[in-house]
Each structure stands twice: as C-alpha cells, then as structure tokens.
N, C-alpha and C. Protein backbone atom coordinates (compact mmCIF):
# COMPACT_ATOMS: atom_id res chain seq x y z
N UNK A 1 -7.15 -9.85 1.93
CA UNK A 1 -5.80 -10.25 2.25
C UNK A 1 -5.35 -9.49 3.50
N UNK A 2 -4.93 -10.21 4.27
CA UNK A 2 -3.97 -9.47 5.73
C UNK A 2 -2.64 -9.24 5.30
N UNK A 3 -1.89 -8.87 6.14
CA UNK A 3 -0.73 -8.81 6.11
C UNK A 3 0.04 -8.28 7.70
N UNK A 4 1.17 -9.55 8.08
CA UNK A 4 1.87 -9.27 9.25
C UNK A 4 3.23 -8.52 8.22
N UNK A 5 3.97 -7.17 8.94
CA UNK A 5 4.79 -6.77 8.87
C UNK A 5 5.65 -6.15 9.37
N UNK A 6 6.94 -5.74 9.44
CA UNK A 6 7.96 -5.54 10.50
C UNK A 6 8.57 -4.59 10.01
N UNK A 7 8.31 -3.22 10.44
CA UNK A 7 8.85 -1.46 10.26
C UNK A 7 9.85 -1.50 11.15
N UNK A 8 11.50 -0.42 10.72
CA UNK A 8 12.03 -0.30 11.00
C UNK A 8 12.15 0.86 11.23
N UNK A 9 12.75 1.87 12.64
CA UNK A 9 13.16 2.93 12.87
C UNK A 9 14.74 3.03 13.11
N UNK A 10 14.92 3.88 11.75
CA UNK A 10 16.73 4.08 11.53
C UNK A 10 16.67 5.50 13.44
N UNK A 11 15.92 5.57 13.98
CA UNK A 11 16.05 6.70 14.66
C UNK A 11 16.27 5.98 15.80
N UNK A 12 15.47 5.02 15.97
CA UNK A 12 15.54 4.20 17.76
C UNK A 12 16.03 3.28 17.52
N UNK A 13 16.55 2.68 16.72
CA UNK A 13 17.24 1.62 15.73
C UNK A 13 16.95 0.21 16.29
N UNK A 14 14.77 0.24 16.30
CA UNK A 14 14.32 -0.41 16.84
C UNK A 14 13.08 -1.37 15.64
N UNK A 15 13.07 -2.34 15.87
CA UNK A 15 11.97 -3.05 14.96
C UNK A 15 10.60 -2.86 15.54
N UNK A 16 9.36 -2.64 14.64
CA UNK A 16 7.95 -2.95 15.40
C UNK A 16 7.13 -3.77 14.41
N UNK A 17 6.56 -4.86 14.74
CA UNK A 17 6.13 -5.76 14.34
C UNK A 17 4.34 -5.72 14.89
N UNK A 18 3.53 -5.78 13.61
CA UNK A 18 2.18 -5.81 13.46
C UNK A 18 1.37 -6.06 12.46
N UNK A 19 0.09 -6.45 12.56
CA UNK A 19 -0.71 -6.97 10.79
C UNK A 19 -1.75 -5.45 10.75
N UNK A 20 -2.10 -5.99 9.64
CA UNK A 20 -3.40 -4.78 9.03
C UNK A 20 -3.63 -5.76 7.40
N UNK A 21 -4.65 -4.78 7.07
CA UNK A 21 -5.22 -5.19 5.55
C UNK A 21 -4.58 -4.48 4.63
N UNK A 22 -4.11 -3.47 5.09
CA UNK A 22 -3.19 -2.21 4.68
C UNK A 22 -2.32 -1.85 4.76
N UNK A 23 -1.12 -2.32 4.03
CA UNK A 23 0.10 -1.94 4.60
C UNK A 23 0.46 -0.54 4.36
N UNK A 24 0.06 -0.23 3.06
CA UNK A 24 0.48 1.25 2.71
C UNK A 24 -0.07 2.47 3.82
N UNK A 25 -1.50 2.08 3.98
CA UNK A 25 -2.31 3.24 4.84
C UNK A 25 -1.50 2.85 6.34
N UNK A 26 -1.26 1.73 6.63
CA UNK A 26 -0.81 1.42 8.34
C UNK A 26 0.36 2.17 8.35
N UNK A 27 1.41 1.91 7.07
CA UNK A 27 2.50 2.47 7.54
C UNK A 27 2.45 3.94 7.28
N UNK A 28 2.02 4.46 6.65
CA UNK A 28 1.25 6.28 6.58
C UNK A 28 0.99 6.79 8.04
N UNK A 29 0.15 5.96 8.80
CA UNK A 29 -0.34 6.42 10.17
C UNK A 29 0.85 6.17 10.44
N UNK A 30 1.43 5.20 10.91
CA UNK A 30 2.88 5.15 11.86
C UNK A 30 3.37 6.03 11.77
N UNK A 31 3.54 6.89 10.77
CA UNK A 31 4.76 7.43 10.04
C UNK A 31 3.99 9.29 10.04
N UNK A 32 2.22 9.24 10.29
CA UNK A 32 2.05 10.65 11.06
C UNK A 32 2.15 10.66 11.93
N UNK A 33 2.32 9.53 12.97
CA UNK A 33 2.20 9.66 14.50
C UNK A 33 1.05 9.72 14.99
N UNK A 34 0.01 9.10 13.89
CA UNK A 34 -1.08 8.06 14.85
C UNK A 34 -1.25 6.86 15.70
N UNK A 35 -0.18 6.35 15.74
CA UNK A 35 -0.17 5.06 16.98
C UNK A 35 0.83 5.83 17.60
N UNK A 36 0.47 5.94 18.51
CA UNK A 36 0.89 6.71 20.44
C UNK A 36 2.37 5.32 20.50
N UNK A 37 2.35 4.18 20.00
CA UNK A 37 3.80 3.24 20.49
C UNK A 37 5.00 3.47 19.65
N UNK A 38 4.58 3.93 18.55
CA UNK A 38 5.44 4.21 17.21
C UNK A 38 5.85 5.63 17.18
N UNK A 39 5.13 6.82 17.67
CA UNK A 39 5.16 7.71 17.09
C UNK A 39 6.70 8.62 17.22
N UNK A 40 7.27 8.09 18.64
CA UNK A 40 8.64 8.24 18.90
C UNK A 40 9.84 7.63 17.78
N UNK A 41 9.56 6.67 16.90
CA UNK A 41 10.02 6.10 16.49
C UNK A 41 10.19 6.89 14.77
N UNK A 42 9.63 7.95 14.39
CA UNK A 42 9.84 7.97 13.04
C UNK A 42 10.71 8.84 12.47
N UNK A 43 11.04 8.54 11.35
CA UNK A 43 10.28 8.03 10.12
C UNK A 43 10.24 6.38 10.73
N UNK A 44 9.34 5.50 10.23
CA UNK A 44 9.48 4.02 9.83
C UNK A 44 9.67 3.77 8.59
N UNK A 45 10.23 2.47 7.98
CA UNK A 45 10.17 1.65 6.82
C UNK A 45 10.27 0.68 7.25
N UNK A 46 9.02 0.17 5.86
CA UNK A 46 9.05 -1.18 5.94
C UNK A 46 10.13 -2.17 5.64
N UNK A 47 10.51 -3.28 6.44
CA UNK A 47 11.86 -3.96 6.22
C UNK A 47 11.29 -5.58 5.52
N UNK A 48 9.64 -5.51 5.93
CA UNK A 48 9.75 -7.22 5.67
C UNK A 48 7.80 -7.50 5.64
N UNK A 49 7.47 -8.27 4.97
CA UNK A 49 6.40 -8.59 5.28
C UNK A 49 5.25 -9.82 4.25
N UNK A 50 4.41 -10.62 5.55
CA UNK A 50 3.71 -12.07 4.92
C UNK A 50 2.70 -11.80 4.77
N UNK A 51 1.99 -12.62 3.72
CA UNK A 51 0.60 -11.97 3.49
C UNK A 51 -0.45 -13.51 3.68
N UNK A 52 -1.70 -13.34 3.97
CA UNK A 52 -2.17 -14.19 4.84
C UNK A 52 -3.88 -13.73 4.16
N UNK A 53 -4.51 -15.18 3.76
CA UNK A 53 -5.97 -15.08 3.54
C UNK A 53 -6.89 -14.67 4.45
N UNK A 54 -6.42 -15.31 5.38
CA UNK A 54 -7.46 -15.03 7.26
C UNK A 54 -7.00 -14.16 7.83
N UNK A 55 -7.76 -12.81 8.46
CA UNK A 55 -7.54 -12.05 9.68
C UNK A 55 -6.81 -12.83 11.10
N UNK A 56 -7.08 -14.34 11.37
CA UNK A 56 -6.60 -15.46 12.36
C UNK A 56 -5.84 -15.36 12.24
N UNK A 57 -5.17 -15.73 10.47
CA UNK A 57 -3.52 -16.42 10.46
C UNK A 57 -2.75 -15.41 10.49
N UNK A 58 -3.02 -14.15 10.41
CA UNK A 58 -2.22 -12.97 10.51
C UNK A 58 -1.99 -12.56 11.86
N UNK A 59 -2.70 -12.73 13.23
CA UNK A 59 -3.28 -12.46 14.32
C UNK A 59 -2.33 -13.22 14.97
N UNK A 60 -1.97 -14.98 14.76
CA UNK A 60 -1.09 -15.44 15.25
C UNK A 60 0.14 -15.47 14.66
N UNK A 61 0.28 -15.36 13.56
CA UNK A 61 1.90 -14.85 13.07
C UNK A 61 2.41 -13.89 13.89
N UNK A 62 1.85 -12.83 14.01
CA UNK A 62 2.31 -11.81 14.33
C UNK A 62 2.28 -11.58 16.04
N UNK A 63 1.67 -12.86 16.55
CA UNK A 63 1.76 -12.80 18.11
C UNK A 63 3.47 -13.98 18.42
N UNK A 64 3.37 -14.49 17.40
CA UNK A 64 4.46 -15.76 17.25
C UNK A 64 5.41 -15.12 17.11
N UNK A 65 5.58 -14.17 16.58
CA UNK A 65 6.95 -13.15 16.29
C UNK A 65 6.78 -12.72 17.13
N UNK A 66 6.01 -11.82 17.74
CA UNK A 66 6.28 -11.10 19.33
C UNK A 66 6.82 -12.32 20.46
N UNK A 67 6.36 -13.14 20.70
CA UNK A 67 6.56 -13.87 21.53
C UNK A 67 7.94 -14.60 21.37
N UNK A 68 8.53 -14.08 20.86
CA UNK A 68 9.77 -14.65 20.23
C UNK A 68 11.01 -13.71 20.92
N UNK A 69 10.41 -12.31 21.01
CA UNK A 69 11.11 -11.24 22.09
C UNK A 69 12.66 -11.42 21.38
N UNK A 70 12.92 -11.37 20.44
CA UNK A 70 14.15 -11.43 19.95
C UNK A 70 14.54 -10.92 18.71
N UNK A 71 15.73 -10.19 18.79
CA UNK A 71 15.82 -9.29 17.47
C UNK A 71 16.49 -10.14 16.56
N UNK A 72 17.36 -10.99 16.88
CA UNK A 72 18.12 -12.21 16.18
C UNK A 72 17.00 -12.89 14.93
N UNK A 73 15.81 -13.09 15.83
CA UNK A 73 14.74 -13.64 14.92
C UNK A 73 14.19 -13.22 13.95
N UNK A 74 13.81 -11.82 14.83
CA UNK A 74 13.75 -10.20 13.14
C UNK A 74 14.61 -10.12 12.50
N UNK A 75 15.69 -10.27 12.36
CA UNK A 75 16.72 -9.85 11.54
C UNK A 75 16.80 -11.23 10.39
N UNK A 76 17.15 -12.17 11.31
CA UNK A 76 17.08 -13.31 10.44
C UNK A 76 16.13 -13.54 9.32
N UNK A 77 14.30 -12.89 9.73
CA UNK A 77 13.61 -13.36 8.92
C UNK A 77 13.79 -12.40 7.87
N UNK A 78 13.99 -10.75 8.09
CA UNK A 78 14.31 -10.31 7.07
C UNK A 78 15.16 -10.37 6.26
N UNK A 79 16.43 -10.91 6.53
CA UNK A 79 17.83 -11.41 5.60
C UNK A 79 16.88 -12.50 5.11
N UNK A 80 16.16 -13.38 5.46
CA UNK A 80 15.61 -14.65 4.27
C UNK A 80 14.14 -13.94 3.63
N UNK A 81 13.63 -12.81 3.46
CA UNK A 81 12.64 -12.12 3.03
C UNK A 81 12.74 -12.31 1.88
C-alpha cells in the first residue's frame, strides 16, 4: 500500500505534501530533520491522507496536488478528509 499525505507545520504555518509506504516512519524522519525541505518546518502533523495500491497512483496524486500550487485546495481537501 502507498500512501500520498499532507503534514502540517503549526511553526511556518505551512503545508508539505508527499507519498511513501510509510506514513508513520516518513513522518518520524520529517519530524528528526531528515529531509533537508522540512526540517525548518518542525514539529509536523499529519493533517490528511489517501491510500493507493500502486507506487504510480500515489506518484501522480501527489504531483496533481503539487501542481495545483494552492493552499485553498489543501485546505479544502482536508476539511472533506
């Protein structure tokens, strides 16, 4: 199982949106300050997240939400989560 999901930083009071197989271990690293894009950003929590049979369908969800460049859209999907 994949999973696209969308962490929130109450600190930069910024969304970051990404997949893994792991949500628990991904958001652990975020949250030691193993990804160099996040690490400014913590603590994170998780606010929202889809779960997906294919490594693919997770790959383009989660490029479809980036490409979307809009927080209106994050917010929205998490109020319908």
């Amino acid at each position: 199982m994949y999973y696209v999901y969308i962490l929130y930083s109450r600190t930069r009071n910024r969304y970051y949106v990404g997949y893994t197989h792991d949500i628990a271990t991904r958001l652990s690293k975020h949250n030691a300050g193993a990804t160099p894009s996040t690490r400014s950003g913590r603590p994170w929590e998780l606010v929202y997240s889809e779960s997906y049979t294919e490594k693919g369908a997770a790959m383009a969800r989660e490029r479809e939400i980036k490409n979307k460049k809009c927080r209106i859209y994050i917010e929205q999907l998490i109020a319908k989560g």
